[in-house]
N, C-alpha and C. Protein backbone atom coordinates (compact mmCIF):
# COMPACT_ATOMS: atom_id res chain seq x y z
N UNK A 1 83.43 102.25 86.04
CA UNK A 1 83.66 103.42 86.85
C UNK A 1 82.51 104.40 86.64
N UNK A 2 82.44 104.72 87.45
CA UNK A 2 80.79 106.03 87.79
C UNK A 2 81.63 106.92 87.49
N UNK A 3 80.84 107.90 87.01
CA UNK A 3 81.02 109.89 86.51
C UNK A 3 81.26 110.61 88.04
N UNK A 4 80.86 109.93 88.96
CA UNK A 4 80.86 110.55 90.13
C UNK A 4 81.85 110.27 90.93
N UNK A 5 82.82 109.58 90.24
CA UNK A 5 84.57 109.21 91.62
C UNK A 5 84.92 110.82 90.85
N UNK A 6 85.96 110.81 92.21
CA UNK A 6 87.20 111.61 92.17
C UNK A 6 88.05 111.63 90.88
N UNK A 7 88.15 112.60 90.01
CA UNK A 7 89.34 112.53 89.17
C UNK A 7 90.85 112.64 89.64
N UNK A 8 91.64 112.41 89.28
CA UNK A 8 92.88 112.99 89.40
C UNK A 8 93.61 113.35 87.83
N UNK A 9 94.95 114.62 88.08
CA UNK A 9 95.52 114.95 86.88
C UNK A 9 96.61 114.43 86.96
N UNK A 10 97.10 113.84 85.89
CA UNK A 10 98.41 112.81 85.39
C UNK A 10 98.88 113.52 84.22
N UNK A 11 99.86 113.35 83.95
CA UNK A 11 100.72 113.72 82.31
C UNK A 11 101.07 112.77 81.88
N UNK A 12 101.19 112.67 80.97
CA UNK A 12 101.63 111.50 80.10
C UNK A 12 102.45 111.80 78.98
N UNK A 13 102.99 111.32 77.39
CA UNK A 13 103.33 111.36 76.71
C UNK A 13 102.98 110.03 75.57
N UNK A 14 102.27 110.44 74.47
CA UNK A 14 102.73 108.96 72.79
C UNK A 14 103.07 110.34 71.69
N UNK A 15 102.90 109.11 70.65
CA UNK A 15 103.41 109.65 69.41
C UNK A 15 102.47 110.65 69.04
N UNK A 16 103.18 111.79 68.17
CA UNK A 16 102.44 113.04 68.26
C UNK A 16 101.33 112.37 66.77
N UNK A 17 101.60 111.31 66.02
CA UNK A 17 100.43 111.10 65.28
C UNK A 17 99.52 110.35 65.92
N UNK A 18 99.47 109.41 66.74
CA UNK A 18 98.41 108.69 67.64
C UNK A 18 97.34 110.24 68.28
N UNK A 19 98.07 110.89 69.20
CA UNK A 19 97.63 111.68 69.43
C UNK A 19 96.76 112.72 68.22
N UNK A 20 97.25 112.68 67.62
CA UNK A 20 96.34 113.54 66.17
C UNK A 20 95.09 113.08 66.22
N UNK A 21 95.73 111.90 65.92
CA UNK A 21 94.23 110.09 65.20
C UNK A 21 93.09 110.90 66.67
N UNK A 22 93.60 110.12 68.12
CA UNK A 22 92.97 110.33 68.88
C UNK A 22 92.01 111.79 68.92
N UNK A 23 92.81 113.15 69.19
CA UNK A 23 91.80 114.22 69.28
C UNK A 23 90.71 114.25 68.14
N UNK A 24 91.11 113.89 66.56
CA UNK A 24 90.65 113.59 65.56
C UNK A 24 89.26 113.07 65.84
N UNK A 25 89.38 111.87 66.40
CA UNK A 25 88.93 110.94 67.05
C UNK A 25 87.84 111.32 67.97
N UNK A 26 87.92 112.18 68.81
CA UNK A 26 87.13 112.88 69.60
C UNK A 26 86.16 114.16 69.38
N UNK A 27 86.97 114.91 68.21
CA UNK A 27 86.06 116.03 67.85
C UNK A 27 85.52 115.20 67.12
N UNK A 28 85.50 114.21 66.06
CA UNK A 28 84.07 113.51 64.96
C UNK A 28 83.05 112.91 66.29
N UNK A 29 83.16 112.72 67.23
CA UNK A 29 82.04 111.88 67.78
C UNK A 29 81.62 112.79 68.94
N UNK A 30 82.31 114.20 68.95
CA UNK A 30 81.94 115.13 70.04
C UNK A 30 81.75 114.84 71.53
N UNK A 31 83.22 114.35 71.70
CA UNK A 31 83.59 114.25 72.48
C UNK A 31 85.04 114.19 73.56
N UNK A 32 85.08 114.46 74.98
CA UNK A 32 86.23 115.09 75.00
C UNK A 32 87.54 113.81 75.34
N UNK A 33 89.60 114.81 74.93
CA UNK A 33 89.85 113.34 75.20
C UNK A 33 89.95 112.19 76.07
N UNK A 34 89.87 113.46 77.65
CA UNK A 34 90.01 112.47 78.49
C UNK A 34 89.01 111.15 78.36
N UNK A 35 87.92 111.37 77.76
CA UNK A 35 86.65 110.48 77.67
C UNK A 35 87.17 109.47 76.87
N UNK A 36 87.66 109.43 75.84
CA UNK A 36 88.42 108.68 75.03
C UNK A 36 89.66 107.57 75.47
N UNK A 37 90.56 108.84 76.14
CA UNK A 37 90.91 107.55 77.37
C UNK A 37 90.59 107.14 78.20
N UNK A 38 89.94 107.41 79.13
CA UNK A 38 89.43 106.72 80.32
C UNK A 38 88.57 105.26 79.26
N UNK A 39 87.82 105.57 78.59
CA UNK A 39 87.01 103.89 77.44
C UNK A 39 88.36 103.15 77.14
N UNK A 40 89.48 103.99 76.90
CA UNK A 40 90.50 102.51 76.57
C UNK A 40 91.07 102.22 77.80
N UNK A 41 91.79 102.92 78.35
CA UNK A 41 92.31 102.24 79.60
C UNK A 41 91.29 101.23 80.15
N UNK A 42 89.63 101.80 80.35
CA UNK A 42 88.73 101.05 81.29
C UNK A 42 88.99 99.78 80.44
N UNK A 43 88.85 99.57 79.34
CA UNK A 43 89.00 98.31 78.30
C UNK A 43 89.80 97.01 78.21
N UNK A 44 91.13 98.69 78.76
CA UNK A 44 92.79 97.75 78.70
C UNK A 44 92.40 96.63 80.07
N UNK A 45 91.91 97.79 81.40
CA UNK A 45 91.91 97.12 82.54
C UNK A 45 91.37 95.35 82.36
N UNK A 46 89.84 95.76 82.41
CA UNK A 46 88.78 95.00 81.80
C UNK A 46 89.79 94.05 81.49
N UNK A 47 90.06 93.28 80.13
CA UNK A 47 91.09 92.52 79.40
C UNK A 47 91.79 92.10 80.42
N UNK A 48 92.59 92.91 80.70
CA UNK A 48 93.92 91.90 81.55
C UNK A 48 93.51 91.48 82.83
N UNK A 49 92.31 91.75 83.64
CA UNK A 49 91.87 91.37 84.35
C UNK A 49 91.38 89.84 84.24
N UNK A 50 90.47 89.72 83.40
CA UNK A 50 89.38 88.43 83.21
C UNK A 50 90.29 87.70 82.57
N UNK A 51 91.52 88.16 81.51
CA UNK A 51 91.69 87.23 80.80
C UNK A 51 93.11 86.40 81.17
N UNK A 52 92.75 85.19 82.45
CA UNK A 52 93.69 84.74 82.99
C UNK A 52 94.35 83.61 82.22
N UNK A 53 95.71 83.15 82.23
CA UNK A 53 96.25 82.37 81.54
C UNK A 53 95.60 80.93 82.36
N UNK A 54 95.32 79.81 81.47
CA UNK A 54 94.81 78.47 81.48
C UNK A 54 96.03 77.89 82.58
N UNK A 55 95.64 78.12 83.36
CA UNK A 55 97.27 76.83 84.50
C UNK A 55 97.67 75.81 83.74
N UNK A 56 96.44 74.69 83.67
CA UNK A 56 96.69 73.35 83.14
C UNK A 56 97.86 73.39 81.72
N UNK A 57 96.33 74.39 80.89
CA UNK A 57 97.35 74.48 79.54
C UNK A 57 98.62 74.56 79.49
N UNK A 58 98.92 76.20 80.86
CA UNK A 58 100.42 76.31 80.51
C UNK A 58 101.60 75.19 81.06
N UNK A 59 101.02 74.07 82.08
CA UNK A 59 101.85 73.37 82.80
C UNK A 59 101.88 72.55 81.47
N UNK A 60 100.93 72.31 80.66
CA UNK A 60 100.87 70.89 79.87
C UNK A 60 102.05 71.54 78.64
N UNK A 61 101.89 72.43 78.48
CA UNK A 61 102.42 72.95 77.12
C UNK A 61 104.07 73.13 77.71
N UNK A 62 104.49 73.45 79.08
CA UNK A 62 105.87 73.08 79.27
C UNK A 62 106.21 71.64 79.80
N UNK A 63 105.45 71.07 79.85
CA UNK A 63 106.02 69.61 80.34
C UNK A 63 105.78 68.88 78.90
N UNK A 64 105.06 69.35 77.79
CA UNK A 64 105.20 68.90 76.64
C UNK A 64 106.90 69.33 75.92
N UNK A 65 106.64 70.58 76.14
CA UNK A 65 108.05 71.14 75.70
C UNK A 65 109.72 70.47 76.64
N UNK A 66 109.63 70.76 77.74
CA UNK A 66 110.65 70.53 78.55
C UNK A 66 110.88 69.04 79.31
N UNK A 67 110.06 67.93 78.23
CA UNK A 67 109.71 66.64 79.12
C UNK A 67 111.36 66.24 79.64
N UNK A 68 112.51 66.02 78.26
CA UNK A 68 113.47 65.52 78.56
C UNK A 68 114.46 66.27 79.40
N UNK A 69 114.55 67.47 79.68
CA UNK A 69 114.89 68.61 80.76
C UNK A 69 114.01 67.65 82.05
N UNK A 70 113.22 67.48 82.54
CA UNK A 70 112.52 67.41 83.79
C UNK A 70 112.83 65.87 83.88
N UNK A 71 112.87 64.85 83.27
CA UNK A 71 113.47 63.78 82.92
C UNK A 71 115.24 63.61 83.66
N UNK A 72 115.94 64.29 83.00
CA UNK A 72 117.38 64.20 83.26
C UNK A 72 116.88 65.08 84.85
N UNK A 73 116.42 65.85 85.38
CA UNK A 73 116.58 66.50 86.63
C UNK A 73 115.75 65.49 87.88
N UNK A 74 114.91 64.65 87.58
CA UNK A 74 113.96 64.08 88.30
C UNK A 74 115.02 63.11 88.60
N UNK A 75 116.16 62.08 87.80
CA UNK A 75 117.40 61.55 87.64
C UNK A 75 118.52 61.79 89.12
């Protein structure tokens, strides 16, 4: 994400010690928190994006698991 989109304001709520850690977190490296979140969320995004589950694997790993289930139903 570019410095130059549109922001918008949201509220939120965590634990009032995360939040500590975090501002903590932000005044040692001088910087502010939204900046802090926007790097994890962009991160979180990032991650769950690219990191797609294997098809094959997961078909192999339930037809390993559920052979005699698919067995009695194919029946």
């Amino acid at each position: 994400m570019t410095e130059h989109q549109p922001r918008e304001k949201f509220a939120t709520q965590m634990h009032s010690a995360m939040l500590a850690e975090l501002r903590a977190l932000a005044k040692s490296e001088g910087r502010q928190l939204q900046s802090l979140i926007e790097e994890a969320v962009s991160k979180l995004l990032e991650t769950r994006q690219t990191s797609e589950p294997d098809f094959e694997a997961l078909m192999k790993r339930n037809h390993d698991r559920y052979a005699s289930v698919f067995e009695k139903l194919a029946k």
